[in-house]
PDB file of N, CA and C in Angstrom:
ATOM      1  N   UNK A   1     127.206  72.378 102.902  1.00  0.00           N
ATOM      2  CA  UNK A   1     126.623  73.695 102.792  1.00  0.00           C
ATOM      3  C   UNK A   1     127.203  74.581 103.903  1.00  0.00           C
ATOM      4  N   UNK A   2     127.697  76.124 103.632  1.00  0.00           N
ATOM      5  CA  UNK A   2     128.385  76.765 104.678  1.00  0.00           C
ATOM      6  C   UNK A   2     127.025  77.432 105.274  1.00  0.00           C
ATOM      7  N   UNK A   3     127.560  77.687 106.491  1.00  0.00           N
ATOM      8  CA  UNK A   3     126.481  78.799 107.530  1.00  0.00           C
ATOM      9  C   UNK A   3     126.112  79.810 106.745  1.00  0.00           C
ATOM     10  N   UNK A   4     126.356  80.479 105.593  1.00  0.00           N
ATOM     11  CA  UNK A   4     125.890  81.289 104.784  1.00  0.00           C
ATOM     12  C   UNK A   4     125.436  80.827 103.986  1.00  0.00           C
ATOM     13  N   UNK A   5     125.382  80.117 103.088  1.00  0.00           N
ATOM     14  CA  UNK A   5     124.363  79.609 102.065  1.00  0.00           C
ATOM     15  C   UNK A   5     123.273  79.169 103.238  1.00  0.00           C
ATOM     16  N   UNK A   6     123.465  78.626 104.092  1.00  0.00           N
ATOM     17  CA  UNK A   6     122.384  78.125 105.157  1.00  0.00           C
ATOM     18  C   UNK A   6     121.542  79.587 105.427  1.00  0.00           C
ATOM     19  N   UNK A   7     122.171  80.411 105.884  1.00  0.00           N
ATOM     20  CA  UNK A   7     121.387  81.395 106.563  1.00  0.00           C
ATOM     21  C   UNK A   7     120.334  82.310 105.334  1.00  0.00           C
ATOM     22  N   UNK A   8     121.288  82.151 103.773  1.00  0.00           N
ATOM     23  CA  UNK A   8     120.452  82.820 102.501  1.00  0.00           C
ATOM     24  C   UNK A   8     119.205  82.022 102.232  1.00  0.00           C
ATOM     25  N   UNK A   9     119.389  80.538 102.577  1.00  0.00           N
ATOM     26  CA  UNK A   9     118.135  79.645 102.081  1.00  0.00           C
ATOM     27  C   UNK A   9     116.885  79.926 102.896  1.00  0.00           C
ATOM     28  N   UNK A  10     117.891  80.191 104.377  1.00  0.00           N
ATOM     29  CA  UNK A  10     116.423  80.015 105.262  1.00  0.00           C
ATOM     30  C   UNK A  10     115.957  81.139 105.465  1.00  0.00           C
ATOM     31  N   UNK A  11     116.565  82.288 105.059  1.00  0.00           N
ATOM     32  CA  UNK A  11     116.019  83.675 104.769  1.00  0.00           C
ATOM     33  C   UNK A  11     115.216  83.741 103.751  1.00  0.00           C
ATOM     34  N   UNK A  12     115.306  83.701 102.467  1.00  0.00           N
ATOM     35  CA  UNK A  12     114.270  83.514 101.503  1.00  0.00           C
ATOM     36  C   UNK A  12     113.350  82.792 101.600  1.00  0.00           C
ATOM     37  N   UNK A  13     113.479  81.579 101.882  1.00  0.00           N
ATOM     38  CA  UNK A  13     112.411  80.756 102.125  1.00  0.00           C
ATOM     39  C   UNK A  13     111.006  81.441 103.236  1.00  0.00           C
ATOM     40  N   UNK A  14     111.813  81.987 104.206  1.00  0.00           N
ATOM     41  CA  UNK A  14     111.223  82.246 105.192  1.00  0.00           C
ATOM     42  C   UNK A  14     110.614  83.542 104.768  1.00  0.00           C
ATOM     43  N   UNK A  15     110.544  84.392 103.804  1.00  0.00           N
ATOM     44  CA  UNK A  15     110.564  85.543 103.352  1.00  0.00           C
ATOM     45  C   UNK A  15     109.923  85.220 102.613  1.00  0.00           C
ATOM     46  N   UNK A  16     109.507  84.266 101.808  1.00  0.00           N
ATOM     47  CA  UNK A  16     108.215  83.838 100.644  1.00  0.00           C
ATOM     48  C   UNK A  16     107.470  83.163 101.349  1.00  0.00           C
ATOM     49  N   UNK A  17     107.681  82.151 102.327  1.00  0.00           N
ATOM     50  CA  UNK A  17     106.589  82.056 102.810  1.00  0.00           C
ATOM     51  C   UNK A  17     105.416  82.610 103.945  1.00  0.00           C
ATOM     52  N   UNK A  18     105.966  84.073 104.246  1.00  0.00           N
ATOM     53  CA  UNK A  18     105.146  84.754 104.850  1.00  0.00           C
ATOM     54  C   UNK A  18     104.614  86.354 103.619  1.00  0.00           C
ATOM     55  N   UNK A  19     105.167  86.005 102.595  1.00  0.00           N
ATOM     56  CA  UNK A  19     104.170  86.616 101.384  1.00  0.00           C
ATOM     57  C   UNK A  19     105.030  87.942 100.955  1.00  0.00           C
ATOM     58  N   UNK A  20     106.562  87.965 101.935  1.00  0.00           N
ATOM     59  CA  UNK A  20     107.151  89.561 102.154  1.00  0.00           C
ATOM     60  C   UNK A  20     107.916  89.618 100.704  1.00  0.00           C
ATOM     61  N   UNK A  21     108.163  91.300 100.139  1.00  0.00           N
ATOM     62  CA  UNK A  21     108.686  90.846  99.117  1.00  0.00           C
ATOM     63  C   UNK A  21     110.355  91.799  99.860  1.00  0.00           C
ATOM     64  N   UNK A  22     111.501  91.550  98.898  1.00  0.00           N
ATOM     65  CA  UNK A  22     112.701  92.012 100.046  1.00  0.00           C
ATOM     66  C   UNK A  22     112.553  93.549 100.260  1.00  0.00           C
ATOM     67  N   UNK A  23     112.304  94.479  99.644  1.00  0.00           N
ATOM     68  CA  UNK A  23     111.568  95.645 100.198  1.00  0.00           C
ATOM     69  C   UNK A  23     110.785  95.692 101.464  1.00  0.00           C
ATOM     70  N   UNK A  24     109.654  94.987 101.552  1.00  0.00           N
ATOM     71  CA  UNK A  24     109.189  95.025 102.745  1.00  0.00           C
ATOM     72  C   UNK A  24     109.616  94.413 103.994  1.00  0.00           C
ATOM     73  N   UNK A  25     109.911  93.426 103.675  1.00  0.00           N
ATOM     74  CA  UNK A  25     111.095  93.081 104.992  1.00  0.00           C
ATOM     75  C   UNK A  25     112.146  93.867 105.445  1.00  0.00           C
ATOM     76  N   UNK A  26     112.679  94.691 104.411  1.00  0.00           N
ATOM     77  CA  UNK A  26     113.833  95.614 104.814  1.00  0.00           C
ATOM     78  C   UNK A  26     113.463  96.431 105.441  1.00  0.00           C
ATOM     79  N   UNK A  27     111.893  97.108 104.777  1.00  0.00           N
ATOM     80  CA  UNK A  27     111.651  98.536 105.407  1.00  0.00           C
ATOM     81  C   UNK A  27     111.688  98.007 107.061  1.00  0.00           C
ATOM     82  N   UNK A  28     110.512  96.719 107.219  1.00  0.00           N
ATOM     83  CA  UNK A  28     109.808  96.353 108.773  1.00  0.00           C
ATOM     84  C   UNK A  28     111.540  96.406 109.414  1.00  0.00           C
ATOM     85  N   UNK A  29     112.489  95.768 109.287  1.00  0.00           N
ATOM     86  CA  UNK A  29     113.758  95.271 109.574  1.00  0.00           C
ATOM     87  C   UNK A  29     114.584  96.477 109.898  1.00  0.00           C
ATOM     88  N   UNK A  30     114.192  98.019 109.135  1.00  0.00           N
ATOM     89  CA  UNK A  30     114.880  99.109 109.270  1.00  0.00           C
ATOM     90  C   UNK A  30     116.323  98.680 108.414  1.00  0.00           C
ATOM     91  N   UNK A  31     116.522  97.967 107.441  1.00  0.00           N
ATOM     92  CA  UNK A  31     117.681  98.159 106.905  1.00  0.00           C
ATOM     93  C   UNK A  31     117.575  97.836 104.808  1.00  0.00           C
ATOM     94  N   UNK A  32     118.742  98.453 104.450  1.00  0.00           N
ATOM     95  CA  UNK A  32     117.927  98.617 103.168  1.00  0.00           C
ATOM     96  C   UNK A  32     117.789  97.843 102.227  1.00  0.00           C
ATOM     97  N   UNK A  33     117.077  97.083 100.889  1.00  0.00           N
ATOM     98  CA  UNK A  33     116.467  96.312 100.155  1.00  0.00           C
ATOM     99  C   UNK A  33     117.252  95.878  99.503  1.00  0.00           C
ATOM    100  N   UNK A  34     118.496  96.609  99.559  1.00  0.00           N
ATOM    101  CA  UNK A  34     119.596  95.848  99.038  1.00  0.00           C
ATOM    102  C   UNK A  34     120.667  95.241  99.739  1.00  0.00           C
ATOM    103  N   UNK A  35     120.398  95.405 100.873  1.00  0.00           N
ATOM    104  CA  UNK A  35     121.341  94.435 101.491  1.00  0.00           C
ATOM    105  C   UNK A  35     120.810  93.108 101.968  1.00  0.00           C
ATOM    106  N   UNK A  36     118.928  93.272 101.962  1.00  0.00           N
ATOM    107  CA  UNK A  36     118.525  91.821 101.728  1.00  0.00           C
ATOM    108  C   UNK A  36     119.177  90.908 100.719  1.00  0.00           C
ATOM    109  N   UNK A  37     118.844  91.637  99.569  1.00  0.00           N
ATOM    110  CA  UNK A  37     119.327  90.997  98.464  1.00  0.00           C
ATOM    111  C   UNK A  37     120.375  90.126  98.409  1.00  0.00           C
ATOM    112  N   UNK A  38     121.633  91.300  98.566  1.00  0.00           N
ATOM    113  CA  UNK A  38     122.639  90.765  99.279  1.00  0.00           C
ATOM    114  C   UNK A  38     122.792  89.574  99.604  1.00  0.00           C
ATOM    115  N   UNK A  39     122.075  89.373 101.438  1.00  0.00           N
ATOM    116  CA  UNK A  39     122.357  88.677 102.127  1.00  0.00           C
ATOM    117  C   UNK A  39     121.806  87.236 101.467  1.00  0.00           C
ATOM    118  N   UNK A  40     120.621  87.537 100.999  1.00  0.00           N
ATOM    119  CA  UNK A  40     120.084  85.936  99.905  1.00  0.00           C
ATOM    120  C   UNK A  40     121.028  85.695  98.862  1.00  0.00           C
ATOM    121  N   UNK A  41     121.467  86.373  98.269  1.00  0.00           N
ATOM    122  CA  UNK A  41     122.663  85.793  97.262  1.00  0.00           C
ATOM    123  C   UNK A  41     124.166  85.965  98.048  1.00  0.00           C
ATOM    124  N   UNK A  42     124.130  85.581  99.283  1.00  0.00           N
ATOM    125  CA  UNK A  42     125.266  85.435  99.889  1.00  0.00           C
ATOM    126  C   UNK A  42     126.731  86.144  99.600  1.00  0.00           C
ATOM    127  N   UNK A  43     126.588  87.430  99.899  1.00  0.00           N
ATOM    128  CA  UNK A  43     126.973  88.692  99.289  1.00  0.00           C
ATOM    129  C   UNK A  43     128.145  89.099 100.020  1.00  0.00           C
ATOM    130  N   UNK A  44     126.912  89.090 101.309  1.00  0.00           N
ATOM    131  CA  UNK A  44     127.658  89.460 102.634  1.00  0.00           C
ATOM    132  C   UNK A  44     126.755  88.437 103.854  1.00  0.00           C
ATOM    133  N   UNK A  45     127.741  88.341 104.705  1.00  0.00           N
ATOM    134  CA  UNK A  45     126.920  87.963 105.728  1.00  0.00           C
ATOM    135  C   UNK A  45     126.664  88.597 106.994  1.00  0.00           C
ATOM    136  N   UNK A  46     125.661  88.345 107.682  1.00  0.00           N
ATOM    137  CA  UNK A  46     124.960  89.751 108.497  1.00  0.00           C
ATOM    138  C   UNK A  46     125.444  89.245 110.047  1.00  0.00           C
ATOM    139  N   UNK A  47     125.047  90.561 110.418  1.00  0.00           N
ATOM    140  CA  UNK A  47     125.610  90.983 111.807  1.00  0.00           C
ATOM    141  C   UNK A  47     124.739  90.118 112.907  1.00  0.00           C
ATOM    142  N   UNK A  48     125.268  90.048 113.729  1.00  0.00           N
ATOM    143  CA  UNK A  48     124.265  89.534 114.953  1.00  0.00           C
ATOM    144  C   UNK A  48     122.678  90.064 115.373  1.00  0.00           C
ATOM    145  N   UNK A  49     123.406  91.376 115.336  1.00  0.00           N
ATOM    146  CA  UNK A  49     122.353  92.767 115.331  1.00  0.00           C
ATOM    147  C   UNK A  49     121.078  92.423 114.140  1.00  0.00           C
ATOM    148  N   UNK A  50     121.529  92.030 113.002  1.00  0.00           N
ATOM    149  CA  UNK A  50     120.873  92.044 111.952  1.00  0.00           C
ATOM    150  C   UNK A  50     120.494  90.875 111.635  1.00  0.00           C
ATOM    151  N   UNK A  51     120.627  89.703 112.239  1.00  0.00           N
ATOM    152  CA  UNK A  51     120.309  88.299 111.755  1.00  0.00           C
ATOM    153  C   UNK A  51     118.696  88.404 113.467  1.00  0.00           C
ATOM    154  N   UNK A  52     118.992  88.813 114.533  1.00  0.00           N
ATOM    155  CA  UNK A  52     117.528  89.407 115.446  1.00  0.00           C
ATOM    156  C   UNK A  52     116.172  90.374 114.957  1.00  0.00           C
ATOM    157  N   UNK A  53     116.985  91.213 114.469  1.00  0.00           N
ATOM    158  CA  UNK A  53     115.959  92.432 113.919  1.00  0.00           C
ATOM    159  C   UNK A  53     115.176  91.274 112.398  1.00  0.00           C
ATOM    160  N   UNK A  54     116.010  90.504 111.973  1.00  0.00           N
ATOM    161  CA  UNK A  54     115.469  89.764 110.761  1.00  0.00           C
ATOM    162  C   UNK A  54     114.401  88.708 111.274  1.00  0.00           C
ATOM    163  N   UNK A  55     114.910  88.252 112.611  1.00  0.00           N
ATOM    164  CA  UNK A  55     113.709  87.391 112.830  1.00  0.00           C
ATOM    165  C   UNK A  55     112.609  88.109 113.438  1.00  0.00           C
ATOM    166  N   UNK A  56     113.014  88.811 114.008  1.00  0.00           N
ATOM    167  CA  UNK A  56     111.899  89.473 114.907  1.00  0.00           C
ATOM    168  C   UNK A  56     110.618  90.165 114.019  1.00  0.00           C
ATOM    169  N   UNK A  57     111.068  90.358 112.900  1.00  0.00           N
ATOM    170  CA  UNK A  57     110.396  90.816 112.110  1.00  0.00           C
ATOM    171  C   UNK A  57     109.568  89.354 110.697  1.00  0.00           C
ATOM    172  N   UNK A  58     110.046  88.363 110.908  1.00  0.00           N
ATOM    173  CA  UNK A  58     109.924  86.801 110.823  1.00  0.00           C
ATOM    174  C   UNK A  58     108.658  86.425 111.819  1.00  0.00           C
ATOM    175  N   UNK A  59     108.648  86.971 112.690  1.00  0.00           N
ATOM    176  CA  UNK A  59     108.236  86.235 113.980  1.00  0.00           C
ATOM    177  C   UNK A  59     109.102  84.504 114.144  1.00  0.00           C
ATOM    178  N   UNK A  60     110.138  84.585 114.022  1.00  0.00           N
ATOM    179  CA  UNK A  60     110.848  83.185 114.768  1.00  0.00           C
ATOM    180  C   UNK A  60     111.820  83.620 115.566  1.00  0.00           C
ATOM    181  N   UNK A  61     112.746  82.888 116.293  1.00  0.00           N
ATOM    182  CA  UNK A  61     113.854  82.646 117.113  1.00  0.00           C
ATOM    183  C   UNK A  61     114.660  82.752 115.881  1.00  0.00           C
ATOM    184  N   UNK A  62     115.870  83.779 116.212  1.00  0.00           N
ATOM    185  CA  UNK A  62     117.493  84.100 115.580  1.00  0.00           C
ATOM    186  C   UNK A  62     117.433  82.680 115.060  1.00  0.00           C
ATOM    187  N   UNK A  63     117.656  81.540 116.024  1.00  0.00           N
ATOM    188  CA  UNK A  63     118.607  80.275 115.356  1.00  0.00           C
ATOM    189  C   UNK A  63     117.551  79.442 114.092  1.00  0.00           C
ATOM    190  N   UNK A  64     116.662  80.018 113.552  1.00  0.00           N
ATOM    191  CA  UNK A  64     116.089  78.982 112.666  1.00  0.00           C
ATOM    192  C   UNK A  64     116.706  79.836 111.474  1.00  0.00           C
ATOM    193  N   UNK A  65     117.358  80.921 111.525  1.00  0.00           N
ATOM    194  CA  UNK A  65     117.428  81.139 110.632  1.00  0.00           C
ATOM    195  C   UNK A  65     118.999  80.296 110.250  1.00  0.00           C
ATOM    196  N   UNK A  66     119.390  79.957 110.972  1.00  0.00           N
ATOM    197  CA  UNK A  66     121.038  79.521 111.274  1.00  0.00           C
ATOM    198  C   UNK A  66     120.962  77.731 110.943  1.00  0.00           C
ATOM    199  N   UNK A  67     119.583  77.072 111.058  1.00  0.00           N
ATOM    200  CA  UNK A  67     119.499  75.964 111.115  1.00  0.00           C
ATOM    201  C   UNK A  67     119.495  75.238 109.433  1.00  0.00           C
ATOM    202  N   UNK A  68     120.001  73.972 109.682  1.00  0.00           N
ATOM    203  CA  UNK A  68     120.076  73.437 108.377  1.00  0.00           C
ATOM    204  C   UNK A  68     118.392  72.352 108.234  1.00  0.00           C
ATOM    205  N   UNK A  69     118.265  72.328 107.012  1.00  0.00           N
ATOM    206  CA  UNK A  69     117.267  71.761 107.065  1.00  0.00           C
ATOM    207  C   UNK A  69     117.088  71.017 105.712  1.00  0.00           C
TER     208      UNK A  69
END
């Protein structure tokens, strides 16, 4: 599995299980609903800048989103 399919799984996952739908994560995140999308169907992969603002808005640490599991 590459660091991007890794980072789309543990984004969604992490994104249903706190109830968000990708709209609302984008708005809290400040970036737009389609580049969530995006980033879960491994589209593009996100910035440094944008993989922090994603957790922070997660409430976890950057690297879980990076972690395999």
């Amino acid at each position: 599995m590459t660091l991007r399919q890794i980072f789309a799984s543990n984004l969604r996952r992490l994104r249903a299980e706190r109830e968000l739908t990708q709209e609302k994560l984008a708005d809290l995140a400040g970036i737009d609903r389609t580049y969530v999308s995006a980033l879960e169907r491994q589209v593009y992969s996100a910035s440094l800048d944008t993989i922090e603002r994603l957790a922070d808005v997660l409430d976890i640490d950057p690297s879980e989103l990076l972690k395999r599991h």
